[in-house]
N, C-alpha and C. Protein backbone atom coordinates (compact mmCIF):
# COMPACT_ATOMS: atom_id res chain seq x y z
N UNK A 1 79.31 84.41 86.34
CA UNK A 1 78.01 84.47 85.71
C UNK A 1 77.33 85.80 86.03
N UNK A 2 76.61 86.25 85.05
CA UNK A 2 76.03 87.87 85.58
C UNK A 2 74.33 87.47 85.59
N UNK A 3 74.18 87.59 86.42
CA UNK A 3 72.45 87.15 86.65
C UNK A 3 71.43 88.18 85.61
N UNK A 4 70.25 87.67 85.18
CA UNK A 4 69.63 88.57 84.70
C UNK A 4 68.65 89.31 85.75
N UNK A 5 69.11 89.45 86.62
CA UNK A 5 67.86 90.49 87.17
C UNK A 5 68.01 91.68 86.79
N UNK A 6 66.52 92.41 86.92
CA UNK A 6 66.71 93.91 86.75
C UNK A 6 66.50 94.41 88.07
N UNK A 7 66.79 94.12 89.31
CA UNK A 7 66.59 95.14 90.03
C UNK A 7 66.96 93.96 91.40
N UNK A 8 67.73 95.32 92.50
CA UNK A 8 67.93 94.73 93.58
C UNK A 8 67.49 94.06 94.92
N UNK A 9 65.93 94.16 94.56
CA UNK A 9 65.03 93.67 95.82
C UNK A 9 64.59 92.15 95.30
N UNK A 10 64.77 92.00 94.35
CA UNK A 10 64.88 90.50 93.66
C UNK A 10 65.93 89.31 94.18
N UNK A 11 66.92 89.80 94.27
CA UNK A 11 68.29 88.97 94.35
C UNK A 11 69.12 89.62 96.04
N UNK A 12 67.89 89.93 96.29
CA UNK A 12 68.38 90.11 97.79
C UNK A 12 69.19 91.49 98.56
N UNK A 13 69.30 92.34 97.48
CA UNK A 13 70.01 93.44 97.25
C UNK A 13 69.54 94.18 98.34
N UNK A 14 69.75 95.01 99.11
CA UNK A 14 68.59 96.32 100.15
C UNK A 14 69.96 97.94 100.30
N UNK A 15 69.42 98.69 100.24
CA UNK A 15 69.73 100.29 100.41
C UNK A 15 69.91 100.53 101.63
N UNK A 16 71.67 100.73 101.65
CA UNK A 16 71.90 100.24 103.44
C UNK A 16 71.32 101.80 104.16
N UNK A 17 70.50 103.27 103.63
CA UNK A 17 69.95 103.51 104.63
C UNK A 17 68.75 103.37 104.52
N UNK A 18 67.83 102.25 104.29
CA UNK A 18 66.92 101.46 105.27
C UNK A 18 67.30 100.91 106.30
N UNK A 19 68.87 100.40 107.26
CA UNK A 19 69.19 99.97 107.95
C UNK A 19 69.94 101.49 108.97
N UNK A 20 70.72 102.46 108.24
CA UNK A 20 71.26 103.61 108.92
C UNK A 20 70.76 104.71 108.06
N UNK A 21 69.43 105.23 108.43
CA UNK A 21 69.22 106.44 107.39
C UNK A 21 70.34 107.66 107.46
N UNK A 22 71.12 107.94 108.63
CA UNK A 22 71.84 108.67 108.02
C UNK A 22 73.31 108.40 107.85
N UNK A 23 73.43 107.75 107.72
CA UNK A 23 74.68 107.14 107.11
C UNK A 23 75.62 107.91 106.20
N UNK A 24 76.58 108.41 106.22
CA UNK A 24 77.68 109.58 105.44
C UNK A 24 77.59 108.65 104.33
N UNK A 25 77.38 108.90 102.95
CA UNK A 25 77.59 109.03 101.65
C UNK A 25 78.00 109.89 100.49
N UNK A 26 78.76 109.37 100.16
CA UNK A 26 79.63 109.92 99.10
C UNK A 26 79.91 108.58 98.35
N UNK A 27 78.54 108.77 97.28
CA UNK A 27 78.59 107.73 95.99
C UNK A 27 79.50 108.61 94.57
N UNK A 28 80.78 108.68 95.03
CA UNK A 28 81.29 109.19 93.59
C UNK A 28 80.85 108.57 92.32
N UNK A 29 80.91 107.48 92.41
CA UNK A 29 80.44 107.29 90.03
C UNK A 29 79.27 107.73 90.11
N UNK A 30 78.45 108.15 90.77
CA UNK A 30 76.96 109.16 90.84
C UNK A 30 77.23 110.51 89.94
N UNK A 31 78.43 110.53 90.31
CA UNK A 31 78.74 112.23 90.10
C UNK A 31 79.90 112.34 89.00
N UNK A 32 80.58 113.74 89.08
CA UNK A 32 82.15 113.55 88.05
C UNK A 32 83.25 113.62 89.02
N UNK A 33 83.04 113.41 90.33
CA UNK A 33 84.13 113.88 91.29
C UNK A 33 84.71 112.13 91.59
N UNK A 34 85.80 112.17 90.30
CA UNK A 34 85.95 109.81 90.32
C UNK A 34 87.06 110.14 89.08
N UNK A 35 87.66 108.97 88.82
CA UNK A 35 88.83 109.42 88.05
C UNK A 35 88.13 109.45 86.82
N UNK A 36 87.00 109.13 86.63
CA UNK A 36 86.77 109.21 85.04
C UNK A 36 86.03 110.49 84.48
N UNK A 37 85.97 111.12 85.66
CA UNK A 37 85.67 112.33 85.63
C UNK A 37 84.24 113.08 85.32
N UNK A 38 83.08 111.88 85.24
CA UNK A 38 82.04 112.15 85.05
C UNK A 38 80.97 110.89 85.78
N UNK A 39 79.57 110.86 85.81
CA UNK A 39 78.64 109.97 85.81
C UNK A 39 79.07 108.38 85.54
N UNK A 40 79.07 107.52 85.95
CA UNK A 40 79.70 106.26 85.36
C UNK A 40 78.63 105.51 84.86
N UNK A 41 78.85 104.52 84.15
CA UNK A 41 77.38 103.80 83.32
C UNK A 41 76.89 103.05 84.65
N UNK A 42 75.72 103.07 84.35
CA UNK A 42 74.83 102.16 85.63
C UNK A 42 74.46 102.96 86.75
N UNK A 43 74.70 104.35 87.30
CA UNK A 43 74.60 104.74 88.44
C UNK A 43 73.65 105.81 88.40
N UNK A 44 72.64 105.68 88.09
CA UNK A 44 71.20 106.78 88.48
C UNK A 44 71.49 107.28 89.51
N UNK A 45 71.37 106.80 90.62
CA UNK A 45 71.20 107.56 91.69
C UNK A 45 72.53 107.68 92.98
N UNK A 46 72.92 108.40 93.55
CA UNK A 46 74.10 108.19 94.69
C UNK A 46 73.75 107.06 95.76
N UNK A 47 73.08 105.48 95.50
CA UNK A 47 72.59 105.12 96.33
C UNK A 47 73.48 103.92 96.98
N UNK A 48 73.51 103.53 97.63
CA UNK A 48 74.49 101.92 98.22
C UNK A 48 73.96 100.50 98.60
N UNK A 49 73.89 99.99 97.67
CA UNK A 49 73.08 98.37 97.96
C UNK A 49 73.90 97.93 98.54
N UNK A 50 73.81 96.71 98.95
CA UNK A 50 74.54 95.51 99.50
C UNK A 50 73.63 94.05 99.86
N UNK A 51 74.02 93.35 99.48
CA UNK A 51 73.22 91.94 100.43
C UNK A 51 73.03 91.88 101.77
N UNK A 52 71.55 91.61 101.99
CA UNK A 52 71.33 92.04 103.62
C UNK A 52 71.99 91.90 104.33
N UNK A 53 73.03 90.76 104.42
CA UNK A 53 73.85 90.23 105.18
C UNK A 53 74.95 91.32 105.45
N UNK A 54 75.40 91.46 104.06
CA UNK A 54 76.70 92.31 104.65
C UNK A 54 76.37 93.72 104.97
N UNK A 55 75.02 94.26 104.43
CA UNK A 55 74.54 95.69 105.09
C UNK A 55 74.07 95.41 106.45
N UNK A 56 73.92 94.44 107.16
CA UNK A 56 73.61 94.28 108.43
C UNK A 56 74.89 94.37 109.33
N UNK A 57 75.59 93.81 108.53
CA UNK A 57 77.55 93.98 109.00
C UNK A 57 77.75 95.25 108.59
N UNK A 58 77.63 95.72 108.10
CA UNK A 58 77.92 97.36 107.61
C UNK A 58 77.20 98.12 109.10
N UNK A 59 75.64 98.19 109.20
CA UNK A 59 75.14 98.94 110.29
C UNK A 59 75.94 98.24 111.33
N UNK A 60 75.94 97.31 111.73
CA UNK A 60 76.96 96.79 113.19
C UNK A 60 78.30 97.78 112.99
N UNK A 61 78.95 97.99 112.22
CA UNK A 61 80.38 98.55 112.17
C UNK A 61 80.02 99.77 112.36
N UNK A 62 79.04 100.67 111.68
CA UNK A 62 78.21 101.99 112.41
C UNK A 62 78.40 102.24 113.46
N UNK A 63 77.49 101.54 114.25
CA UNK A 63 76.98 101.27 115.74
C UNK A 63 78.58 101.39 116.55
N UNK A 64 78.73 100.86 116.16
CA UNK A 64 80.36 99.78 117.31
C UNK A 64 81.31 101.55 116.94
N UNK A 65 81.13 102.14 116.06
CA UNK A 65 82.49 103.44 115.86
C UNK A 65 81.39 104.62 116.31
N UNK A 66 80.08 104.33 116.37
CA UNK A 66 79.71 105.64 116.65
C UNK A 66 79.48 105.11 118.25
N UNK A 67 79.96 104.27 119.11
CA UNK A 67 80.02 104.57 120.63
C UNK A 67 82.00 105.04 120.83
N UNK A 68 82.83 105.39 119.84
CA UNK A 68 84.26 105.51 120.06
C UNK A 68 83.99 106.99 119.19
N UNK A 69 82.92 107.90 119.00
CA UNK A 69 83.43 109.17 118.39
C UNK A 69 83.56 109.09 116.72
N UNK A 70 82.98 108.14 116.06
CA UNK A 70 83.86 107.44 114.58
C UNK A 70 82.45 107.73 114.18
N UNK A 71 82.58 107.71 112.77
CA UNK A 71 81.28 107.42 112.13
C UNK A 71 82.27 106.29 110.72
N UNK A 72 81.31 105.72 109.62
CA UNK A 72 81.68 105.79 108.45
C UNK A 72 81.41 106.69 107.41
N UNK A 73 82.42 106.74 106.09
CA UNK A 73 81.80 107.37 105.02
C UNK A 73 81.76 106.36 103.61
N UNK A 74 81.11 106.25 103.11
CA UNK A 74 80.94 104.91 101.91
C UNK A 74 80.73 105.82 100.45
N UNK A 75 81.83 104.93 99.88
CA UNK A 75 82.14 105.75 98.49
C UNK A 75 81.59 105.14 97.30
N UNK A 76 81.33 103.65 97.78
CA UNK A 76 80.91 102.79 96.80
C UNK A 76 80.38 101.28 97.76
N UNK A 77 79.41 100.80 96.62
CA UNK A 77 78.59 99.44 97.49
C UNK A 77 78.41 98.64 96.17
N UNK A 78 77.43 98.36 95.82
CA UNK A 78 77.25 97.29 94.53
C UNK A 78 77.08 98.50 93.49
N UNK A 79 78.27 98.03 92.43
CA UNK A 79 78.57 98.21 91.54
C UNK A 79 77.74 97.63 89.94
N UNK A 80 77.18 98.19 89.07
CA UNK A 80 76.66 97.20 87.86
C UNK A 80 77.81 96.93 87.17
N UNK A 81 77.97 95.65 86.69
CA UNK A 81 78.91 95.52 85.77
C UNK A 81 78.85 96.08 84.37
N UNK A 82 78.04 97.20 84.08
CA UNK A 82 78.26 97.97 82.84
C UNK A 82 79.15 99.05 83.29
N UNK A 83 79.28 99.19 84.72
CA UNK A 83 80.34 100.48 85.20
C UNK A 83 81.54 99.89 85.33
N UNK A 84 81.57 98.67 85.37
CA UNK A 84 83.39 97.53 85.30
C UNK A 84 83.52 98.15 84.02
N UNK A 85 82.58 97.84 83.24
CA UNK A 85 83.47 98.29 81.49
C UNK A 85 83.44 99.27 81.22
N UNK A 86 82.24 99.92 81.87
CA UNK A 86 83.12 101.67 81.84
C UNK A 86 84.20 101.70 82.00
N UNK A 87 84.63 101.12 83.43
CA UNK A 87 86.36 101.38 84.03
C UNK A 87 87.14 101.14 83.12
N UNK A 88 87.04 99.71 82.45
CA UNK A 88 88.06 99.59 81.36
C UNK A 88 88.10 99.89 80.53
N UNK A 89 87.36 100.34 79.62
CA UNK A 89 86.93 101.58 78.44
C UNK A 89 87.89 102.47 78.56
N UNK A 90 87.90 103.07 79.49
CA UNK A 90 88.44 104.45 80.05
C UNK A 90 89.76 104.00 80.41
N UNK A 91 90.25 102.81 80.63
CA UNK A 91 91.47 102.77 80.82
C UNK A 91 92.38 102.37 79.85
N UNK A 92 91.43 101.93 78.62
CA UNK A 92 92.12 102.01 77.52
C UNK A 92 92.12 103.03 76.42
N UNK A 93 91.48 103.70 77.17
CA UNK A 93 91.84 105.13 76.23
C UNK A 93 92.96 106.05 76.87
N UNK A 94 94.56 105.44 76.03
CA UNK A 94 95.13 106.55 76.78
C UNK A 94 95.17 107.83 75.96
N UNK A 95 94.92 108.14 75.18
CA UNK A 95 94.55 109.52 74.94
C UNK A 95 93.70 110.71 76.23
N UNK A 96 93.11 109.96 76.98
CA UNK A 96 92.36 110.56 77.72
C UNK A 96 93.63 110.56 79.59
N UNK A 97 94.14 111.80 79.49
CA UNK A 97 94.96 111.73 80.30
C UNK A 97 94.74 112.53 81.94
N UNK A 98 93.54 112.63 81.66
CA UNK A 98 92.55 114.48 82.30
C UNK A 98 92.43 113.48 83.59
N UNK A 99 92.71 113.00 84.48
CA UNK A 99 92.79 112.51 86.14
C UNK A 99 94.51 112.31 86.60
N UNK A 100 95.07 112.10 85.45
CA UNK A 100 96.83 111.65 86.12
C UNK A 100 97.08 112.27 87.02
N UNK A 101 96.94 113.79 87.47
CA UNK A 101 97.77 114.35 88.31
C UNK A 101 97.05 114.24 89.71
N UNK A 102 95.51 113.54 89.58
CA UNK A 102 94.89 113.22 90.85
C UNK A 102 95.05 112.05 91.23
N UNK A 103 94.89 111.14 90.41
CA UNK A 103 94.51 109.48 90.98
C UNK A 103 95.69 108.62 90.41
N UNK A 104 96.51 109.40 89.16
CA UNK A 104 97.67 108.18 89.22
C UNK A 104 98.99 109.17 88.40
N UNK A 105 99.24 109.87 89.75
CA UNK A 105 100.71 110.68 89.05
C UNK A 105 101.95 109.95 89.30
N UNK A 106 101.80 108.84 89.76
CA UNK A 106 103.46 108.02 89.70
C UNK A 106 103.16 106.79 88.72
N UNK A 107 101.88 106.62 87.79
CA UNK A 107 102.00 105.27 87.09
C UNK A 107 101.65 105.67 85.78
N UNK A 108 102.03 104.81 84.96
CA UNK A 108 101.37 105.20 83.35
C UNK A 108 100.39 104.72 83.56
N UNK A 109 99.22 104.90 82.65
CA UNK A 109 97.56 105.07 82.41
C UNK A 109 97.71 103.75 81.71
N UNK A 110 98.47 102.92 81.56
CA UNK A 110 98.40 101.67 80.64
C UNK A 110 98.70 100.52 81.70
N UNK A 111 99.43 100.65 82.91
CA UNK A 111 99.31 100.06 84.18
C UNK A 111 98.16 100.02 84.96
N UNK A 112 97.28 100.62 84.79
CA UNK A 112 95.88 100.71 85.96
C UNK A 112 95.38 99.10 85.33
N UNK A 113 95.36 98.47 84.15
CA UNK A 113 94.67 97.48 84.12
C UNK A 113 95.15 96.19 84.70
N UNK A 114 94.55 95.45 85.46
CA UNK A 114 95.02 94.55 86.13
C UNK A 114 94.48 94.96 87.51
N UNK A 115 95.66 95.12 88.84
CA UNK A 115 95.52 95.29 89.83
C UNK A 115 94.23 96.30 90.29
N UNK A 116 94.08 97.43 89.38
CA UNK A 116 93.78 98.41 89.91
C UNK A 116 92.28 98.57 88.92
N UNK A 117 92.06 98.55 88.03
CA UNK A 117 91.04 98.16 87.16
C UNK A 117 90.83 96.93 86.45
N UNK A 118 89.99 95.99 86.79
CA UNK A 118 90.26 94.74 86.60
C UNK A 118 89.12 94.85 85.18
N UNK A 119 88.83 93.74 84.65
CA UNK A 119 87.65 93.23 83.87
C UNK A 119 86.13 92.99 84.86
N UNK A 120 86.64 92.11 86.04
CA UNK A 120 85.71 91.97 86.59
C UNK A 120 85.57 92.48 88.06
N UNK A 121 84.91 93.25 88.81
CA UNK A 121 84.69 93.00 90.24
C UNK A 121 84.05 93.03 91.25
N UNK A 122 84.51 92.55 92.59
CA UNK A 122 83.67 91.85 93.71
C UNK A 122 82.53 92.88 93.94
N UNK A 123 82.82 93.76 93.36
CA UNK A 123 82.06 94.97 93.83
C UNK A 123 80.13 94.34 92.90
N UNK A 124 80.35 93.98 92.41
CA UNK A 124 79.34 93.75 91.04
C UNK A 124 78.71 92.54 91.89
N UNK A 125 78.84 91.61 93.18
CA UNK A 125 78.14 90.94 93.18
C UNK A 125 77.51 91.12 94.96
N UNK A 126 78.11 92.85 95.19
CA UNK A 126 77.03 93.18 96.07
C UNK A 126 77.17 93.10 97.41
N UNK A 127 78.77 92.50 97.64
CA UNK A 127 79.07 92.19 99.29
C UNK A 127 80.49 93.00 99.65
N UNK A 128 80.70 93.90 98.50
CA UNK A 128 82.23 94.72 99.18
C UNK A 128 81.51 96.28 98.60
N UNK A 129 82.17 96.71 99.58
CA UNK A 129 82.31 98.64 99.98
C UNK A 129 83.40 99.15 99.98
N UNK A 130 83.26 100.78 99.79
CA UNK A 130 84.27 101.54 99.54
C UNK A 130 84.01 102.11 100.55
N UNK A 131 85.03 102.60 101.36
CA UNK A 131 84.66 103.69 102.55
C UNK A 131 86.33 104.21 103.64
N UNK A 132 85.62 105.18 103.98
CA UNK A 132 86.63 105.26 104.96
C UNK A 132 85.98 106.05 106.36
N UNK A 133 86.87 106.33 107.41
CA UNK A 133 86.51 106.87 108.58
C UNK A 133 86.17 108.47 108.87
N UNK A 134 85.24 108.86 109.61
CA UNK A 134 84.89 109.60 109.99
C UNK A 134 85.02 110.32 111.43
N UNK A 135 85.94 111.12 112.13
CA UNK A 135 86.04 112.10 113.46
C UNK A 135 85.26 113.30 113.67
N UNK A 136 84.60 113.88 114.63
CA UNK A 136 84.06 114.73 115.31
C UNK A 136 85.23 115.95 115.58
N UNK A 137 85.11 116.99 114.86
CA UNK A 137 86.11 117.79 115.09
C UNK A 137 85.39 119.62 115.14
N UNK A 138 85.28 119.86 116.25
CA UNK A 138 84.36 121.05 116.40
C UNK A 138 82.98 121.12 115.73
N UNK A 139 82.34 120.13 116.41
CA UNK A 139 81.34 119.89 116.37
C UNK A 139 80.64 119.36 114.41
N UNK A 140 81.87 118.80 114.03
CA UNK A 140 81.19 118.28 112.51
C UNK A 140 82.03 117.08 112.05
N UNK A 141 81.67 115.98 111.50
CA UNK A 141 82.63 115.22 111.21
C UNK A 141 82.86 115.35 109.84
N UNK A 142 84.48 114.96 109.97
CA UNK A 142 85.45 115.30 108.80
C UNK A 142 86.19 113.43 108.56
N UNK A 143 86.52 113.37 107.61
CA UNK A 143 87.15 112.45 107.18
C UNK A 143 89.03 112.02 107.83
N UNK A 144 89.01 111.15 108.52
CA UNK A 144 91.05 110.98 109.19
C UNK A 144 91.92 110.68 107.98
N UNK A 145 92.79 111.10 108.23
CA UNK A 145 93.85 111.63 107.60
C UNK A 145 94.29 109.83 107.03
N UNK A 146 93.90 109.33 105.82
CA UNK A 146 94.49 107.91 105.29
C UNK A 146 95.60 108.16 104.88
N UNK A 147 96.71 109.20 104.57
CA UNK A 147 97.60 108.88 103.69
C UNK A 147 97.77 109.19 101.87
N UNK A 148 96.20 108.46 101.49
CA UNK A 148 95.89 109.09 100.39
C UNK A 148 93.97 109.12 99.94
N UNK A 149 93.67 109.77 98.82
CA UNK A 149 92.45 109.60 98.80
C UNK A 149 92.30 108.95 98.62
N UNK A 150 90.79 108.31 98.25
CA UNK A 150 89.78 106.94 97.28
C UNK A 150 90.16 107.21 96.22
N UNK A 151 90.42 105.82 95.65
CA UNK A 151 90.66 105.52 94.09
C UNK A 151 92.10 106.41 94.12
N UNK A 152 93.00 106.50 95.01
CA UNK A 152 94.39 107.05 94.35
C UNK A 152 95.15 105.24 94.15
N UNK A 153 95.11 105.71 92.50
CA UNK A 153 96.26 104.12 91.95
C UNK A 153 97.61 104.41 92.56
N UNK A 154 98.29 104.06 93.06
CA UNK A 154 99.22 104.43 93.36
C UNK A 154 99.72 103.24 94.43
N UNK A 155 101.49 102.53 95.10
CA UNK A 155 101.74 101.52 95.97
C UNK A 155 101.46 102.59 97.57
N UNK A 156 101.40 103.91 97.33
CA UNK A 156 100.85 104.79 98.51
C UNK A 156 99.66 104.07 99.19
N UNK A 157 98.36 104.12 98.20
CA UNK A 157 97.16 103.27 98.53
C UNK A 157 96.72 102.15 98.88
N UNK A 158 98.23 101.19 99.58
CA UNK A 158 98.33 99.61 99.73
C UNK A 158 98.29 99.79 101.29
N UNK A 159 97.16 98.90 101.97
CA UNK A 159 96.98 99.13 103.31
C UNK A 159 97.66 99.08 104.32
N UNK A 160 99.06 98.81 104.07
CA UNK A 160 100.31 98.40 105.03
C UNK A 160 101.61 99.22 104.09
N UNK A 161 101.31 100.36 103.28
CA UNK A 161 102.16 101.09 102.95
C UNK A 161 103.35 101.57 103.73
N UNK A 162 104.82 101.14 103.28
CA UNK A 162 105.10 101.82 104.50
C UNK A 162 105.47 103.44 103.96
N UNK A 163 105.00 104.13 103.18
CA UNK A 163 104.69 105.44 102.91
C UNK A 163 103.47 106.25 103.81
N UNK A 164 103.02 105.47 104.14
CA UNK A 164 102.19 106.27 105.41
C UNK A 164 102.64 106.40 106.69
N UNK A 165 102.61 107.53 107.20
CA UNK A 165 102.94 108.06 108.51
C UNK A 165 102.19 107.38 110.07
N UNK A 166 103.02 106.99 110.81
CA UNK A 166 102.60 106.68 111.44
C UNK A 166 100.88 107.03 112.62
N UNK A 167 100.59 108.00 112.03
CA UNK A 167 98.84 108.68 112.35
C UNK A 167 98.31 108.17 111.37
N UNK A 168 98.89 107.72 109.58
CA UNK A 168 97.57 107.14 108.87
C UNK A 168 97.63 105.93 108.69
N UNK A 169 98.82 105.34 109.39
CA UNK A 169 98.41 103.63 109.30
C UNK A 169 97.97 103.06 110.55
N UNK A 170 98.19 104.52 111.52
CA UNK A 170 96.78 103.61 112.63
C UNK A 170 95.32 104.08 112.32
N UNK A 171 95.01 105.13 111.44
CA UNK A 171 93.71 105.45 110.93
C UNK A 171 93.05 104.25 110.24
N UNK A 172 94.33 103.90 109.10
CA UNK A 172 93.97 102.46 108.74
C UNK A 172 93.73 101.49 109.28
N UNK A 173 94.68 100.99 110.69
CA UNK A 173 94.13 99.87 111.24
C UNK A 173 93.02 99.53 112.10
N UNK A 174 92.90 101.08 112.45
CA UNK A 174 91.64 100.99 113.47
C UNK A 174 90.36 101.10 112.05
N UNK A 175 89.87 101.35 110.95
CA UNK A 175 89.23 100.72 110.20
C UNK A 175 89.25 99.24 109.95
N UNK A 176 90.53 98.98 109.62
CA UNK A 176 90.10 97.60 109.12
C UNK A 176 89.88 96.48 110.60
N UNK A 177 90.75 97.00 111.60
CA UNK A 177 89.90 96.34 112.75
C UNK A 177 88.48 96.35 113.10
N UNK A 178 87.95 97.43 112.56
CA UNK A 178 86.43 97.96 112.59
C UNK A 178 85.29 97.00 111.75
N UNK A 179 85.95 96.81 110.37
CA UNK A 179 85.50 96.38 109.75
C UNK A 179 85.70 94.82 109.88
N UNK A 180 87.24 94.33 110.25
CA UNK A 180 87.21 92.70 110.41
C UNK A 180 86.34 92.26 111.80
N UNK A 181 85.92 92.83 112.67
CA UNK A 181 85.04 92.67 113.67
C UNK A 181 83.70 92.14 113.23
N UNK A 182 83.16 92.71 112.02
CA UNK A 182 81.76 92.18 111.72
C UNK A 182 81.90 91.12 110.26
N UNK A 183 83.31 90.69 110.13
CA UNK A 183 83.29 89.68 108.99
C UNK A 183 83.69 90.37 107.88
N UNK A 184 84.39 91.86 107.26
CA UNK A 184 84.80 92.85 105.88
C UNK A 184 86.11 92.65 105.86
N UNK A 185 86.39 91.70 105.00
CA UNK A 185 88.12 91.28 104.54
C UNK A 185 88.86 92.51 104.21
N UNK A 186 89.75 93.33 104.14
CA UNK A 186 90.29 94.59 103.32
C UNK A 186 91.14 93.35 101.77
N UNK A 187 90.99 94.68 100.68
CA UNK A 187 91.84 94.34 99.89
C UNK A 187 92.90 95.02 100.00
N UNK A 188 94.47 94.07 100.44
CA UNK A 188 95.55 95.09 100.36
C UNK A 188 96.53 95.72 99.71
N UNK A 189 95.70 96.03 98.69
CA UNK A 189 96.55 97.13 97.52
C UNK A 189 95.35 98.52 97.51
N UNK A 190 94.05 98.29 98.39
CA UNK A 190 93.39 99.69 99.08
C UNK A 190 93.06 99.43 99.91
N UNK A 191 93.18 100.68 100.56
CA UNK A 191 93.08 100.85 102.57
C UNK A 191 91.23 100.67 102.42
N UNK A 192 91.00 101.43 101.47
CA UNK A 192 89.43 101.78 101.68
C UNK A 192 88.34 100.54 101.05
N UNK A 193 89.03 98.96 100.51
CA UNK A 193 88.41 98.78 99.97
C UNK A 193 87.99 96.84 100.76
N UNK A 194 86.78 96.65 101.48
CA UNK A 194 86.12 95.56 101.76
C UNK A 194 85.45 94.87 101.38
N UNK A 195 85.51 93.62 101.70
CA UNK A 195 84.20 92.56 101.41
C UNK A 195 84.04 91.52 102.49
N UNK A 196 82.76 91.42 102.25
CA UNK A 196 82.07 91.07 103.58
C UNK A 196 82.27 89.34 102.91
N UNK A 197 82.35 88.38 104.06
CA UNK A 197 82.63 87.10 104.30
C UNK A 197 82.21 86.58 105.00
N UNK A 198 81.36 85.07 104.74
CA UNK A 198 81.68 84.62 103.03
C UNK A 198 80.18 85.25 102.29
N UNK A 199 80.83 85.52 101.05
CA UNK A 199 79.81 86.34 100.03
C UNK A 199 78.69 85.39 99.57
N UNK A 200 77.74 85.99 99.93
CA UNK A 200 76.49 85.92 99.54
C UNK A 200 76.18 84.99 98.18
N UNK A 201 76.91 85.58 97.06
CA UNK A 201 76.91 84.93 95.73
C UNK A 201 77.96 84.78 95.41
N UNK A 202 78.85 84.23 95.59
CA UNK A 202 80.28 84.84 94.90
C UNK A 202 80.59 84.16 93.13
N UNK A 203 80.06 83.73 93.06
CA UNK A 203 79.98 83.13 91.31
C UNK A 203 78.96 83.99 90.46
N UNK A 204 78.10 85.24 91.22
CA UNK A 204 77.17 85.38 90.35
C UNK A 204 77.18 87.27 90.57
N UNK A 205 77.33 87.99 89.22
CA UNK A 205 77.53 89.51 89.52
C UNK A 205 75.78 89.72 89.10
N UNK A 206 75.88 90.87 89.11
CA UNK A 206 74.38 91.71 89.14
C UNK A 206 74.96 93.05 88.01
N UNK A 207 73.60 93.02 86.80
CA UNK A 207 74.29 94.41 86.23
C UNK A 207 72.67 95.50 86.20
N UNK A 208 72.05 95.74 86.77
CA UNK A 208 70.83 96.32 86.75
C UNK A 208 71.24 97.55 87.28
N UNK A 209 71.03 99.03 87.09
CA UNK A 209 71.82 99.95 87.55
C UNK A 209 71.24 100.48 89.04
N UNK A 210 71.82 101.39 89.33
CA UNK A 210 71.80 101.85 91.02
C UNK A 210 70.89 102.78 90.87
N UNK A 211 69.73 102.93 91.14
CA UNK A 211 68.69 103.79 91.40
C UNK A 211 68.12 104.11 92.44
């Protein structure tokens, strides 16, 4: 069911830096740096909602990596479901071939639907994140070495790949240990991709855009 609200302080929604103002962000569908290569529908602003609940589990996972040297970086939080059909829009246009050699050079562009671009997702109802880890490396933090980027389609991007080297599948596990500590399930076909448990709404998405 997609609720009619227009806006996220209604349905419980909050801007996880009211909880960590400085919190590393990198809202790609904000921007064109995402496989679709531009702005995605719904996303005004680079901002990251979540249901209090799981942004309260989000700042705990903060806290707990920034006493080990770690920070996070979050690529994505609640999603509108007019940016799901962006995704699939775009994935059925294979004429449009302008990301293959970044985000899916071992699959045809007619495979992303399903696993990897669905119709619907968890992301749309406000309790899963995109993110990955953050190290202190002469005095600035940089992103650990996963194996592959965000949003690479690819069986590389499956959290128990055994294509990753033994330095990025403990990068990986010490995330998702990070994250299963405060209740963030991983999905394992992406290293980078959680949801917090049990969800808030899970029968009901949100499409009001990110401002």
């Amino acid at each position: 069911m997609v609720s009619p609200a227009t806006d996220a302080a209604s349905v419980g929604l909050i801007e996880i830096r009211r909880l960590v103002p400085d919190l590393s962000l990198d809202i790609r569908y904000a921007g064109a740096d995402n496989f679709v290569g531009r702005p995605v529908a719904g996303y005004e602003a680079p901002a990251c909602y979540l249901h209090a609940r799981a942004a309260q589990a989000l700042a705990r996972v903060e806290r707990s990596l920034r006493g080990q040297g770690l920070r996070l970086r979050v690529y994505d939080c609640y999603r509108p479901v007019r940016a799901v059909r962006d995704f699939v829009a775009w994935a059925g246009d294979l004429g449009d071939q302008s990301g293959k050699s970044e985000y899916y050079p071992h699959l045809d562009k007619s495979a992303l639907l399903g696993d990897y671009i669905s119709p619907t997702s968890g992301h749309s109802r406000g309790a899963t994140v995109d993110l990955t880890l953050l190290a202190s490396r002469a005095g600035r933090y940089a992103p650990l070495d996963m194996g592959t980027g965000f949003d690479f389609f690819d069986p590389a991007a499956n959290t128990d790949s055994p294509q990753a080297s033994p330095e990025q599948r403990a990068n990986r596990d010490r995330l998702r240990q990070a994250m299963a500590a405060e209740g963030f399930e991983n999905y394992p076909l992406e290293w980078w991709h959680y949801t917090y448990r049990p969800e808030p709404t899970p029968r009901t998405a949100f499409d009001f855009p990110v401002r």
